[in-house]
Each structure stands twice: as C-alpha cells, then as structure tokens.
C-alpha atoms as a PDB file:
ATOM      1  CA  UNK A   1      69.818 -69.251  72.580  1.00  0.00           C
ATOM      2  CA  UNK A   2      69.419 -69.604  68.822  1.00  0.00           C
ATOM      3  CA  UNK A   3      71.547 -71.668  66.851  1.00  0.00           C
ATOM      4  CA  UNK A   4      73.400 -70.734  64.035  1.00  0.00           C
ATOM      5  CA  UNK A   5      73.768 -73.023  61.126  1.00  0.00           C
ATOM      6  CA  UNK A   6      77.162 -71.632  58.978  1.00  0.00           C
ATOM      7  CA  UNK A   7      76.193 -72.027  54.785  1.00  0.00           C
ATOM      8  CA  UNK A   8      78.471 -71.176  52.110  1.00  0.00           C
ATOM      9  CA  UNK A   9      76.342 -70.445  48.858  1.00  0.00           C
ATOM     10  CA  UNK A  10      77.213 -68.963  45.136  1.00  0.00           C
ATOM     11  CA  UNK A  11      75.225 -66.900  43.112  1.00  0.00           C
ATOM     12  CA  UNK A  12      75.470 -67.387  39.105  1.00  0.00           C
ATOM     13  CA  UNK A  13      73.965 -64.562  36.840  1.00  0.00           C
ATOM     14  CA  UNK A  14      72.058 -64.230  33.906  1.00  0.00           C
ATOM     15  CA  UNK A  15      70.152 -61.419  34.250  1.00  0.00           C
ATOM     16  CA  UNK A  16      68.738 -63.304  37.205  1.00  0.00           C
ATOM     17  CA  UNK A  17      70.334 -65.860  39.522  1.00  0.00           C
ATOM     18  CA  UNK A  18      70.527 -69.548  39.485  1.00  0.00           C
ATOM     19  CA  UNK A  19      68.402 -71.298  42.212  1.00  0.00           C
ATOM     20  CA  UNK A  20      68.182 -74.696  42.779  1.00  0.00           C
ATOM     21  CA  UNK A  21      65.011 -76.898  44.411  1.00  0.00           C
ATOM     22  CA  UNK A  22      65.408 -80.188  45.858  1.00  0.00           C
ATOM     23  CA  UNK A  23      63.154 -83.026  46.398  1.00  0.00           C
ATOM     24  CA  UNK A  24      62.546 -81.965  49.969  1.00  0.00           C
ATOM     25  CA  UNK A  25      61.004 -78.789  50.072  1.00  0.00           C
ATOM     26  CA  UNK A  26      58.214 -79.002  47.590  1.00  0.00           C
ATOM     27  CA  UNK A  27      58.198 -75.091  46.451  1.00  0.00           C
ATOM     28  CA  UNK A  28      61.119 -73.284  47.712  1.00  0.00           C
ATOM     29  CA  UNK A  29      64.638 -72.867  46.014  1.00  0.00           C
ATOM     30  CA  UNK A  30      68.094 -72.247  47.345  1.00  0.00           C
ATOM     31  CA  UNK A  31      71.073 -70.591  46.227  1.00  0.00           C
ATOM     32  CA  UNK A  32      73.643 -73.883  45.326  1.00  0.00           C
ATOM     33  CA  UNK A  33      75.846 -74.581  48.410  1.00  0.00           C
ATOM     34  CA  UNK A  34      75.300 -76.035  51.625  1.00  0.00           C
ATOM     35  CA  UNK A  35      77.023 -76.068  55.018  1.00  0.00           C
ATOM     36  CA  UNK A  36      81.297 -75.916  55.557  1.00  0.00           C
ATOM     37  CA  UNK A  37      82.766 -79.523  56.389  1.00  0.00           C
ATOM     38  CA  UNK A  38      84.978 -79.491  59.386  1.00  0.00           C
ATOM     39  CA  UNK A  39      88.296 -80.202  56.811  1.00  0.00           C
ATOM     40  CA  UNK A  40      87.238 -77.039  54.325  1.00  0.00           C
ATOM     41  CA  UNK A  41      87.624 -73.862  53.212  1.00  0.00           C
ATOM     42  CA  UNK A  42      84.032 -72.085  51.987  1.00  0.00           C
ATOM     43  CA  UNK A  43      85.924 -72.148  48.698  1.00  0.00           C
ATOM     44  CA  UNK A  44      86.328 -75.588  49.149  1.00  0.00           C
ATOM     45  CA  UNK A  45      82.610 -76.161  50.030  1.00  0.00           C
ATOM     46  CA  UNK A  46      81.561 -74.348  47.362  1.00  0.00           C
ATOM     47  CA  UNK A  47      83.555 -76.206  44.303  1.00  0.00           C
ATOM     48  CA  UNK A  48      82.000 -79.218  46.109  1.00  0.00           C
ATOM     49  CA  UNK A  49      78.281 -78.573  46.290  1.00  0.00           C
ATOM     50  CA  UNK A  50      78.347 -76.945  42.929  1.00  0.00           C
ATOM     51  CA  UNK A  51      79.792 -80.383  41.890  1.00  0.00           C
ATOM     52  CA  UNK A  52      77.310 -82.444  43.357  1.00  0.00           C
ATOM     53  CA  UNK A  53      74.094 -79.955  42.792  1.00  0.00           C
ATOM     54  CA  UNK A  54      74.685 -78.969  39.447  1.00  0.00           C
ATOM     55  CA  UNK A  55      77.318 -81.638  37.794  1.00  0.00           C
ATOM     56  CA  UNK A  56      79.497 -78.784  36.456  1.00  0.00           C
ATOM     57  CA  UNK A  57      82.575 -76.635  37.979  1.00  0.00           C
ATOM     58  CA  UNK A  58      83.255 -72.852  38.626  1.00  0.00           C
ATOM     59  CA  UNK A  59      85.758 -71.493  36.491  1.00  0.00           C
ATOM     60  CA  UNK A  60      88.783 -71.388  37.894  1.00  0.00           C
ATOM     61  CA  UNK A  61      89.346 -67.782  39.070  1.00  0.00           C
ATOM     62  CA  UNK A  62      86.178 -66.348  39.060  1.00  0.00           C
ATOM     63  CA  UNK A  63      85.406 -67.028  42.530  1.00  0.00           C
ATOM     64  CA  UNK A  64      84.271 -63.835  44.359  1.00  0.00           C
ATOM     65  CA  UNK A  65      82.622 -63.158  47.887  1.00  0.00           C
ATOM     66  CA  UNK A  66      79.561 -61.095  47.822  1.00  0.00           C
ATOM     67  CA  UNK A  67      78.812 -60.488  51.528  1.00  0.00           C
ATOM     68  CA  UNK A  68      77.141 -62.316  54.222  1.00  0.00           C
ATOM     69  CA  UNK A  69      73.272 -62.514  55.428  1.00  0.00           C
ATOM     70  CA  UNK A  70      71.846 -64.023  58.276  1.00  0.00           C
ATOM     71  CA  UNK A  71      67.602 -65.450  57.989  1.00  0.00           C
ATOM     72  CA  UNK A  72      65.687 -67.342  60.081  1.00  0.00           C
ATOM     73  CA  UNK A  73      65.917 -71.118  59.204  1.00  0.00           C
ATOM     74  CA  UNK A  74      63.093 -72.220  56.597  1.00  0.00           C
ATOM     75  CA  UNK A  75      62.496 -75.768  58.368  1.00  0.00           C
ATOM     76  CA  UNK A  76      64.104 -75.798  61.944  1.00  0.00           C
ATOM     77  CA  UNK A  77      62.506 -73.235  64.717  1.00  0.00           C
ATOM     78  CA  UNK A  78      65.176 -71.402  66.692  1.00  0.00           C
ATOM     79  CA  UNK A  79      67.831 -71.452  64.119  1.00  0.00           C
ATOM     80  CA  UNK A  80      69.114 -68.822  61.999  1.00  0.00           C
ATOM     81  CA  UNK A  81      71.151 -69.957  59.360  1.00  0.00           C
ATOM     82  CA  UNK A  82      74.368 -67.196  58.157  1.00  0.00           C
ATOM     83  CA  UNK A  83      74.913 -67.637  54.634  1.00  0.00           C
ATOM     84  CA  UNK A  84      78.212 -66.603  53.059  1.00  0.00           C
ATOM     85  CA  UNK A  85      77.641 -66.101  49.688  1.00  0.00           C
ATOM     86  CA  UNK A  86      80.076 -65.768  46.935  1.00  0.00           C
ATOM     87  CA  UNK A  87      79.698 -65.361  43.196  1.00  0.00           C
ATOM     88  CA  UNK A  88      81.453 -66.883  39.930  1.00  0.00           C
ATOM     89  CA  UNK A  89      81.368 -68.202  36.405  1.00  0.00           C
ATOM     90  CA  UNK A  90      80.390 -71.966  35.442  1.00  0.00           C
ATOM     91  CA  UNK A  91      82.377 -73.836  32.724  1.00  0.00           C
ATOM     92  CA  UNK A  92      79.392 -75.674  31.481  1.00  0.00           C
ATOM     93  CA  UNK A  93      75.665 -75.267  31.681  1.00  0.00           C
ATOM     94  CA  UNK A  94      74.124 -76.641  35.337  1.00  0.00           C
ATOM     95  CA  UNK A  95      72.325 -79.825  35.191  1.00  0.00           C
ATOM     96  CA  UNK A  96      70.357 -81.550  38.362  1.00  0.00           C
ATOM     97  CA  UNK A  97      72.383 -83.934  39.987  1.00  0.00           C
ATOM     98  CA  UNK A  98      71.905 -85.768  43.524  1.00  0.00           C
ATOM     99  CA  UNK A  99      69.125 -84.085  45.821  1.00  0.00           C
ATOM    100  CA  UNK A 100      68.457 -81.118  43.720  1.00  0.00           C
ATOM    101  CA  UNK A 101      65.407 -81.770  41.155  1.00  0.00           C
ATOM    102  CA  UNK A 102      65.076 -78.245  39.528  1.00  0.00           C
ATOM    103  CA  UNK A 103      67.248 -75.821  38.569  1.00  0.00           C
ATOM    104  CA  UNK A 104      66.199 -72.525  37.323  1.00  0.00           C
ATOM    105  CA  UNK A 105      66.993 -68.664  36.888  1.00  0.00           C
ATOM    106  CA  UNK A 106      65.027 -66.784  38.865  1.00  0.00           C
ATOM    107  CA  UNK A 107      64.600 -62.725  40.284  1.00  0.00           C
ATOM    108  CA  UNK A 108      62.894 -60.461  42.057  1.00  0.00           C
ATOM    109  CA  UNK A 109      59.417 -60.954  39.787  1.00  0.00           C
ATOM    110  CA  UNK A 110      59.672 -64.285  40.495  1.00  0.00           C
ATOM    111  CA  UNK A 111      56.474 -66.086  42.329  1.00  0.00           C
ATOM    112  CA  UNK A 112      57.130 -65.180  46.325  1.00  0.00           C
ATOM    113  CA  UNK A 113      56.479 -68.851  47.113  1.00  0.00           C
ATOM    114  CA  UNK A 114      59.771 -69.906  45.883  1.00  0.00           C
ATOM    115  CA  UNK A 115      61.501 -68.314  48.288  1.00  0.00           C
ATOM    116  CA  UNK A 116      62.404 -68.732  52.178  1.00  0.00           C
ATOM    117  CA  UNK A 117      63.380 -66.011  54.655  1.00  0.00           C
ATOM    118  CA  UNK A 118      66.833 -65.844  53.245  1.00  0.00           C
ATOM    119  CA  UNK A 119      66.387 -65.846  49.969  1.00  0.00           C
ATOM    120  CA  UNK A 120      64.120 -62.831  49.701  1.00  0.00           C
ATOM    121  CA  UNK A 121      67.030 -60.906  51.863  1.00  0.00           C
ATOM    122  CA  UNK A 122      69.326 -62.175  49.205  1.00  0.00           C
ATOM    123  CA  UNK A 123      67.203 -61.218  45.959  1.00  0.00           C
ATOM    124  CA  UNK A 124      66.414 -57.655  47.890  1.00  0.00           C
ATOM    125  CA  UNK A 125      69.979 -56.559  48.001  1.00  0.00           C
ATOM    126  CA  UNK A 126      71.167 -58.236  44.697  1.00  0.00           C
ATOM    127  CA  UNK A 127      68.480 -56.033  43.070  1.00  0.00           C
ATOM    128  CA  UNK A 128      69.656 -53.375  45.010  1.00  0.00           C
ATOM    129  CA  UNK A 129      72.884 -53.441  43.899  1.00  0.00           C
ATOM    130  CA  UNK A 130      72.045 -54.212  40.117  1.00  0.00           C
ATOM    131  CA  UNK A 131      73.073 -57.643  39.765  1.00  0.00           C
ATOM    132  CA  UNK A 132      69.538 -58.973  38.931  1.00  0.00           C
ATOM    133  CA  UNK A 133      66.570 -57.335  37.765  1.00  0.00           C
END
C-alpha cells in the first residue's frame, strides 16, 4: 500500500502566497507547516510551525481552512502526503528561523522548479479560485 503522511500547512497572501525553502531541498519551497503531533490540533500545529519557520504568529482569529489536497511525496517513493491547508493573517512580517533558509512570495508565474507535486496542485486551484494571480 502507499503511505500517507498527514501535513497541516497555511497559506499567507499578497497577491501571491508565502513559500518557504529549507536547507534540505536545494530548489523547492513549501507552504509553512509540517506534520500534526500526536498531542495537537492542526490549529495547534499550525501556530507552532509558523512559530518556528517564520518567527512570527497568526493573528488571532484569522485562522481559516481552505480545503485539503493529496500529492505524491517529493522525497520518499510510495508515499503520498495529504495536506490540510488553512489560511490567515500574520502579526508581523515572516523572517527565516530554524530549518527554513528562504522565504518568499511566490505564484503561478513563478519558475516550475520551485515547486513539488503538491505545490503545483495547490497554486492550480488557488489561481483558480482567485486568491493568487
């Protein structure tokens, strides 16, 4: 069987959305999150990872699901990972912290090389559904 790796992620828009890029995957950028710990909510996760991938908080209340998508795993073969991802407001502007090197804004006319599986599923419908260009 395949397995399934559950991710929480957030979106934050400009005009495009935030992605971050960490040290271990030369090229390719993420939405900020990461997977659920056994003890949290994906509300939870989310406050957390933003926290520790981009050194700032969401503001409180602006926390919104977007829907879920489901990729093939960049790195591991046989896995899909299912990526819940939500959407809110930042009280301060991101800044790199831990394993994430870059952040940046990115959409759909954006290099393709920045992107995994996933990511070009997410950018596809957010365009879709006007939320970046």
């Amino acid at each position: 069987g395949i397995n399934q790796i559950q991710k929480v992620g957030l979106a934050v828009f400009k005009e495009k959305i935030l992605m971050a890029r960490s040290g271990r995957n030369a090229e390719i950028f993420y939405t900020l999150g990461g997977k659920v710990e056994a003890s949290e909510s994906d509300e939870e996760c989310v406050v957390r990872e933003v926290r520790e991938e981009a050194s700032t908080e969401i503001t409180p209340g602006s926390l919104r699901f977007l829907r879920e998508f489901t990729a093939a795993a960049h790195d591991k073969p046989n896995t899909n990972i299912v990526l819940k991802l939500y959407t809110a407001s930042l009280v301060s502007e991101p800044m790199p912290a831990n394993e994430v090197v870059e952040l940046a804004y990115l959409d759909t006319t954006s290099s393709e090389k920045y992107f995994s599986e996933l990511s070009r599923k997410v950018f596809h419908w957010l365009h879709k559904n006007d939320y970046i260009h």
